[in-house]
Protein backbone atom coordinates (compact mmCIF):
# COMPACT_ATOMS: atom_id res chain seq x y z
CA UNK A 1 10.14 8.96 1.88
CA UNK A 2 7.53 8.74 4.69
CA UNK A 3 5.48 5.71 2.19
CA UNK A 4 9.35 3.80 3.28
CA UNK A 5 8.77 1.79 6.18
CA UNK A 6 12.44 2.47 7.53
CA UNK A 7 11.47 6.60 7.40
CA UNK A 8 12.95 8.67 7.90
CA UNK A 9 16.29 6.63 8.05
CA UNK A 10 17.41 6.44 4.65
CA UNK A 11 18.39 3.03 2.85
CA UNK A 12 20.88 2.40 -0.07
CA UNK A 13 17.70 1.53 -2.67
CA UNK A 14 15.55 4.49 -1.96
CA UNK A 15 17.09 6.66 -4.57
CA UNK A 16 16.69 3.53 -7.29
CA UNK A 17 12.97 3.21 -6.39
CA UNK A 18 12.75 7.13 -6.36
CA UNK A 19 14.26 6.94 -10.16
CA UNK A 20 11.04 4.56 -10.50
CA UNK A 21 8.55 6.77 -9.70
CA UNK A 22 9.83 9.64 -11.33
CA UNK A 23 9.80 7.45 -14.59
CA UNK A 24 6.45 6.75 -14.21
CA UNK A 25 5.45 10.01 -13.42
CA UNK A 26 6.83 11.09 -16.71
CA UNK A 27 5.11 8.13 -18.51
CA UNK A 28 1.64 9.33 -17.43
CA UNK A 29 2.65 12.87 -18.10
CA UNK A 30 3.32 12.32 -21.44
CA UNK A 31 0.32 9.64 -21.90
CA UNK A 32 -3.08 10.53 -22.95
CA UNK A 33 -4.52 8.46 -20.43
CA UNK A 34 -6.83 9.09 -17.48
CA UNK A 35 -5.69 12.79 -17.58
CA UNK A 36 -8.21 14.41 -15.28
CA UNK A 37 -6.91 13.69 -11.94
CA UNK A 38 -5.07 16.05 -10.17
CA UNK A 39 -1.50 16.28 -9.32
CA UNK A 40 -1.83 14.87 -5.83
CA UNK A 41 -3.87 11.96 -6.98
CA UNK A 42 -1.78 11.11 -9.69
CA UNK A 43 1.02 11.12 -7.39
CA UNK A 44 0.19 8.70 -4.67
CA UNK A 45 -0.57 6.61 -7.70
CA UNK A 46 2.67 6.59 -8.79
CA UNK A 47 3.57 6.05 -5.22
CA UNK A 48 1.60 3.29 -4.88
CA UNK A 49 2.22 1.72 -8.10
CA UNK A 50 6.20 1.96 -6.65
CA UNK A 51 5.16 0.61 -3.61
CA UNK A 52 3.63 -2.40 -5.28
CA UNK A 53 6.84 -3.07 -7.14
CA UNK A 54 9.32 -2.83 -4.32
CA UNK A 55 6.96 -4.90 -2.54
CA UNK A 56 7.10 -7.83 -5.29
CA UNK A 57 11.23 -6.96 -5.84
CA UNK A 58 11.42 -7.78 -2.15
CA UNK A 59 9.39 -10.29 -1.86
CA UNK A 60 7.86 -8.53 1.52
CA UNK A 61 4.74 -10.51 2.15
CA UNK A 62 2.54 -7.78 1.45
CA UNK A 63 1.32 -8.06 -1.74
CA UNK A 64 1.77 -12.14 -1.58
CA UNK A 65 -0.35 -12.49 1.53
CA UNK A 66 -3.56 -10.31 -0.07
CA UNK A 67 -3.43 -12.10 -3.17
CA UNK A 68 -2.80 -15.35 -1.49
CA UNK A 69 -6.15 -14.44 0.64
CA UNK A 70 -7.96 -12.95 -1.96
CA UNK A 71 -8.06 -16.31 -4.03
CA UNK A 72 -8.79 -18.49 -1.25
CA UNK A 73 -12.10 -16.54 -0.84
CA UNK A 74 -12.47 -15.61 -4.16
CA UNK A 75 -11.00 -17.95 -6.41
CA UNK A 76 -8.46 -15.18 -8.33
CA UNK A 77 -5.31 -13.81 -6.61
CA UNK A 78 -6.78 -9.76 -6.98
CA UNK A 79 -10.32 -8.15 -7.33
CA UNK A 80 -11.98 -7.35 -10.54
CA UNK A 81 -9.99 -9.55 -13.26
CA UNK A 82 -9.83 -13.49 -12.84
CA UNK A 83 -6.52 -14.76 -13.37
CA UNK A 84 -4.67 -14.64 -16.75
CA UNK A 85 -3.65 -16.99 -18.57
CA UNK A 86 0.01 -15.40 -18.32
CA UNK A 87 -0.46 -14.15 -14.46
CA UNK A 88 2.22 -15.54 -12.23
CA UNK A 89 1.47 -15.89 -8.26
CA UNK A 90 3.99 -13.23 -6.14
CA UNK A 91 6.07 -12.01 -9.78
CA UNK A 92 5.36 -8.78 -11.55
CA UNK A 93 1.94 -8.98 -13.25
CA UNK A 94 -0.07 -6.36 -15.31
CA UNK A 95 -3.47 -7.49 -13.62
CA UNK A 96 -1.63 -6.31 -10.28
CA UNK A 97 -0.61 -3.07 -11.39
CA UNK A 98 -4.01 -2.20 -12.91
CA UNK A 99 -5.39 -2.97 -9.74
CA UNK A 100 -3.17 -1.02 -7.30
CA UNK A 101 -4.14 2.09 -9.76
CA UNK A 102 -7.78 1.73 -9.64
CA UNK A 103 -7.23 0.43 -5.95
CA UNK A 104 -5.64 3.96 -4.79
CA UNK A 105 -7.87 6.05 -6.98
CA UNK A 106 -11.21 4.53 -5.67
CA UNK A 107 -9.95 5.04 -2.05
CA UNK A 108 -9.35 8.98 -2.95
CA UNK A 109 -12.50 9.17 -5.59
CA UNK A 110 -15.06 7.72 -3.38
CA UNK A 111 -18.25 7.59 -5.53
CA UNK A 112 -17.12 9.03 -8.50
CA UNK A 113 -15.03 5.37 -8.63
CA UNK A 114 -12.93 4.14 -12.45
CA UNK A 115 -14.30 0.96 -13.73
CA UNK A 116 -12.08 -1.42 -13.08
CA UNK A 117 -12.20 -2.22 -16.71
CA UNK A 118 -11.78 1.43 -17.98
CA UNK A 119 -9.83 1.31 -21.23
CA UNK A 120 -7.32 4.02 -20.00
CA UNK A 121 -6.76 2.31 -16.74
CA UNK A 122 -5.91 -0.63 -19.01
CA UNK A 123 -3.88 1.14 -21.11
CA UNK A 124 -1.92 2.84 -18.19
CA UNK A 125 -1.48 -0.16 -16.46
CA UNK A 126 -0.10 -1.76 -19.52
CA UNK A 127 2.47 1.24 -19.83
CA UNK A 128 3.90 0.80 -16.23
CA UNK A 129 3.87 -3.20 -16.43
CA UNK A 130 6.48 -2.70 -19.44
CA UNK A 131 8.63 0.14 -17.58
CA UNK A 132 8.80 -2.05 -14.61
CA UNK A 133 9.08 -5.15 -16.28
CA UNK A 134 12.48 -3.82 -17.57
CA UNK A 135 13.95 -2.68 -15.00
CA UNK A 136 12.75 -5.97 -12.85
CA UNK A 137 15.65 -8.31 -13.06
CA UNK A 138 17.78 -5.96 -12.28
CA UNK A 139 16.35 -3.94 -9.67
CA UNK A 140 17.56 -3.96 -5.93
CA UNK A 141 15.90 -5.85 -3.07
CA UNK A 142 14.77 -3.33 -0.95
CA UNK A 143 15.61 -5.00 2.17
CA UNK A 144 13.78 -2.94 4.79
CA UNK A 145 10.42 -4.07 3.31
CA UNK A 146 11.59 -8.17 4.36
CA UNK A 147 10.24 -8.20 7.90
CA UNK A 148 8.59 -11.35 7.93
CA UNK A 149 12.03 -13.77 8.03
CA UNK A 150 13.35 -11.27 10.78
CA UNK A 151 10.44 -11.12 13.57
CA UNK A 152 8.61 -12.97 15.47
CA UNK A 153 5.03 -11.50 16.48
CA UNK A 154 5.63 -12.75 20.13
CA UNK A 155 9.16 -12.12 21.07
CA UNK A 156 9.09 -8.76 23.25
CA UNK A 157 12.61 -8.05 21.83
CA UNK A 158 10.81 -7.29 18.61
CA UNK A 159 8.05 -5.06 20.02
CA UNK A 160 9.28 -1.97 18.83
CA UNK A 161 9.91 -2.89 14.97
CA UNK A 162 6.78 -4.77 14.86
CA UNK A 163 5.01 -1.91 16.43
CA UNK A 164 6.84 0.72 13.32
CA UNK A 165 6.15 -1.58 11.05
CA UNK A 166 2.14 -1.89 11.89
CA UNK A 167 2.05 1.69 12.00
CA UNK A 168 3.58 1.90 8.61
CA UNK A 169 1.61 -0.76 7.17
CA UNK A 170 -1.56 0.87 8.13
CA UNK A 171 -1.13 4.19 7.36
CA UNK A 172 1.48 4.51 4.82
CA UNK A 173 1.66 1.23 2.55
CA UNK A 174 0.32 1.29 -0.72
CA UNK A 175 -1.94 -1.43 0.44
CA UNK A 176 -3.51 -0.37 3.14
CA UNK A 177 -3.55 3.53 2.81
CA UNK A 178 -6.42 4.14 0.13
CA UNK A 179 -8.92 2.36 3.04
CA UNK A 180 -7.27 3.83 6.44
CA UNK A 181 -6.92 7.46 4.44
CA UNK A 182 -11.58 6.85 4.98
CA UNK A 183 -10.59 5.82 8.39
CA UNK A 184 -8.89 9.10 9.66
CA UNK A 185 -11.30 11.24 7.59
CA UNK A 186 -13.85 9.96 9.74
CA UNK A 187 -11.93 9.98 13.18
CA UNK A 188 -11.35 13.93 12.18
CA UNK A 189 -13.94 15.43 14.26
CA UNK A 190 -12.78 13.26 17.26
CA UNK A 191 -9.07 14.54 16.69
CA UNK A 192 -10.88 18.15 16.34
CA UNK A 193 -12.55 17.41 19.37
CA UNK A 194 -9.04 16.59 21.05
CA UNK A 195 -7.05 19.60 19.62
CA UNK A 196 -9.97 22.03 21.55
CA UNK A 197 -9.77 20.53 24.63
CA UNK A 198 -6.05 20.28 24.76
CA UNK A 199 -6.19 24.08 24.81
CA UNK A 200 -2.36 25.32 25.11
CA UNK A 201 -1.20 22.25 26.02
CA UNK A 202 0.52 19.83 23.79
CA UNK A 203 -2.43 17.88 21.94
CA UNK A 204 0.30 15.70 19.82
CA UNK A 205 0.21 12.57 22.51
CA UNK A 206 -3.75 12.35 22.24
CA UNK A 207 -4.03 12.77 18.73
CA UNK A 208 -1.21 9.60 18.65
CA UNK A 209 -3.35 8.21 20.80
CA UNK A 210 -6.08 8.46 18.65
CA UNK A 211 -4.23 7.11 15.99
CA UNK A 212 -3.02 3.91 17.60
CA UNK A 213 -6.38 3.17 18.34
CA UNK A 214 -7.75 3.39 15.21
CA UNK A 215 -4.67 1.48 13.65
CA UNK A 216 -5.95 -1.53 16.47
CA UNK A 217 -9.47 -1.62 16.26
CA UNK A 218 -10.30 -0.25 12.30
CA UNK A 219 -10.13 -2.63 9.62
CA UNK A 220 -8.68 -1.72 6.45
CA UNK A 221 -7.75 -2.64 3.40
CA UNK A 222 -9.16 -4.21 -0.14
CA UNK A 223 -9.96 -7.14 1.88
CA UNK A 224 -10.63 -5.31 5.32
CA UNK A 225 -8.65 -7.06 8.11
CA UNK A 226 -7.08 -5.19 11.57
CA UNK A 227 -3.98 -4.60 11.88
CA UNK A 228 -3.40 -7.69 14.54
CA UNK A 229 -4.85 -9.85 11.21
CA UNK A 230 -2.53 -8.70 8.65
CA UNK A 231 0.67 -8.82 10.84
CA UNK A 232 -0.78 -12.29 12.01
CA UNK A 233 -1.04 -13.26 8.00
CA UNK A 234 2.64 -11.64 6.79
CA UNK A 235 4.82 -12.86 9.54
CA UNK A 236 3.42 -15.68 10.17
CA UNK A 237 1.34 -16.89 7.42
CA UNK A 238 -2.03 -17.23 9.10
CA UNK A 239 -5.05 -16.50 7.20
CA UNK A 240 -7.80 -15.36 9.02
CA UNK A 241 -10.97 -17.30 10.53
């Protein structure tokens, strides 16, 4: 629940997309594919993969405004593998899910990395594109994910979902996470630093301090933008300079 944007209110789709990743969960358990990662690994895959799909279910802007980015720069809508012949712009495609599972194990892996081309990752991704694939005319729009029609980045009234939604974006979407996850490990000796001197006081408002302003000033990402860039590119469609 805390990778939902809306946590820890619960919505009326959470326990569908929870019935998602649980299928997938089983799929890899009973797969003989890229076996050697641990439990926790394998699931914020599975999270992430879930992510992804309620993302493309909902149309959220997430996914569509990286891939939109990604191939103006780069000439193919995600890192790694060109465009298909068969891959559709902002619909459920196997390329994307491949990529959001090598995407969130590189981020945890560091420099013991997966080739992108790995013939497990492949056939994993494969797997999951079919599971999801059935399920995806049918599956309900997770509304809480469809910010972009319902804010505007300058209208004060909106400050304080904006402001949830950044904080989600950065350090809980499936997106975002595998980079800002580096970000914090990094920050950890300055939130150390803040925990000693805090002493018996009440260190919590410094160490959200701490986060806000790494969440402001810390670019993250597969393509690494701030925070102020992304929300600039989902709600209103800006790409960056």
């Amino acid at each position: 629940m805390e990778r939902q944007p809306g946590n820890p209110r619960v919505e009326e789709t959470d326990q569908y997309y929870l019935w998602i990743a649980l299928r997938l969960a089983k799929l890899w358990d009973e797969s003989p594919w890229l076996r050697d990662y641990d439990d926790g690994l394998r699931r914020d895959v599975v999270l992430a993969v879930t992510g992804y799909y309620q993302d493309i279910v909902a149309d959220g802007g997430l996914w569509r405004s990286f891939t939109r980015m990604h191939h103006e720069r780069f000439g193919s809508p995600v890192p790694h593998y060109g465009r298909d012949k068969d891959y559709i712009d902002y619909e459920l495609n196997r390329d994307d899910v491949r990529f959001v599972i090598w995407w969130t194990i590189a981020g945890e892996e560091g420099s013991k990395v997966l080739d992108p081309h790995d013939a497990g990752l492949d056939a994993l991704a494969t797997a999951f594109h079919v599971m999801l694939d059935e399920e995806y005319e049918q599956a309900p729009v997770p509304r809480h994910l469809c910010i972009a029609s319902e804010v505007e980045l300058d209208n004060p009234d909106d400050a304080r979902r904006i402001y949830d939604y950044a904080y989600w974006l950065y350090w809980r979407s499936f997106l975002l996470r595998p980079s800002s996850q580096a970000v914090m490990q990094r920050a950890m000796p300055q939130a150390h630093a803040i925990i000693a001197h805090a002493g018996d006081s009440d260190a919590r408002p410094l160490l959200l301090e701490l986060n806000d302003r790494l969440m402001s000033t810390a670019p993250a990402g597969p393509i690494p933008l701030t925070t102020a860039q992304w929300l600039r590119l989902i709600i209103d469609n800006q790409l960056p300079v």
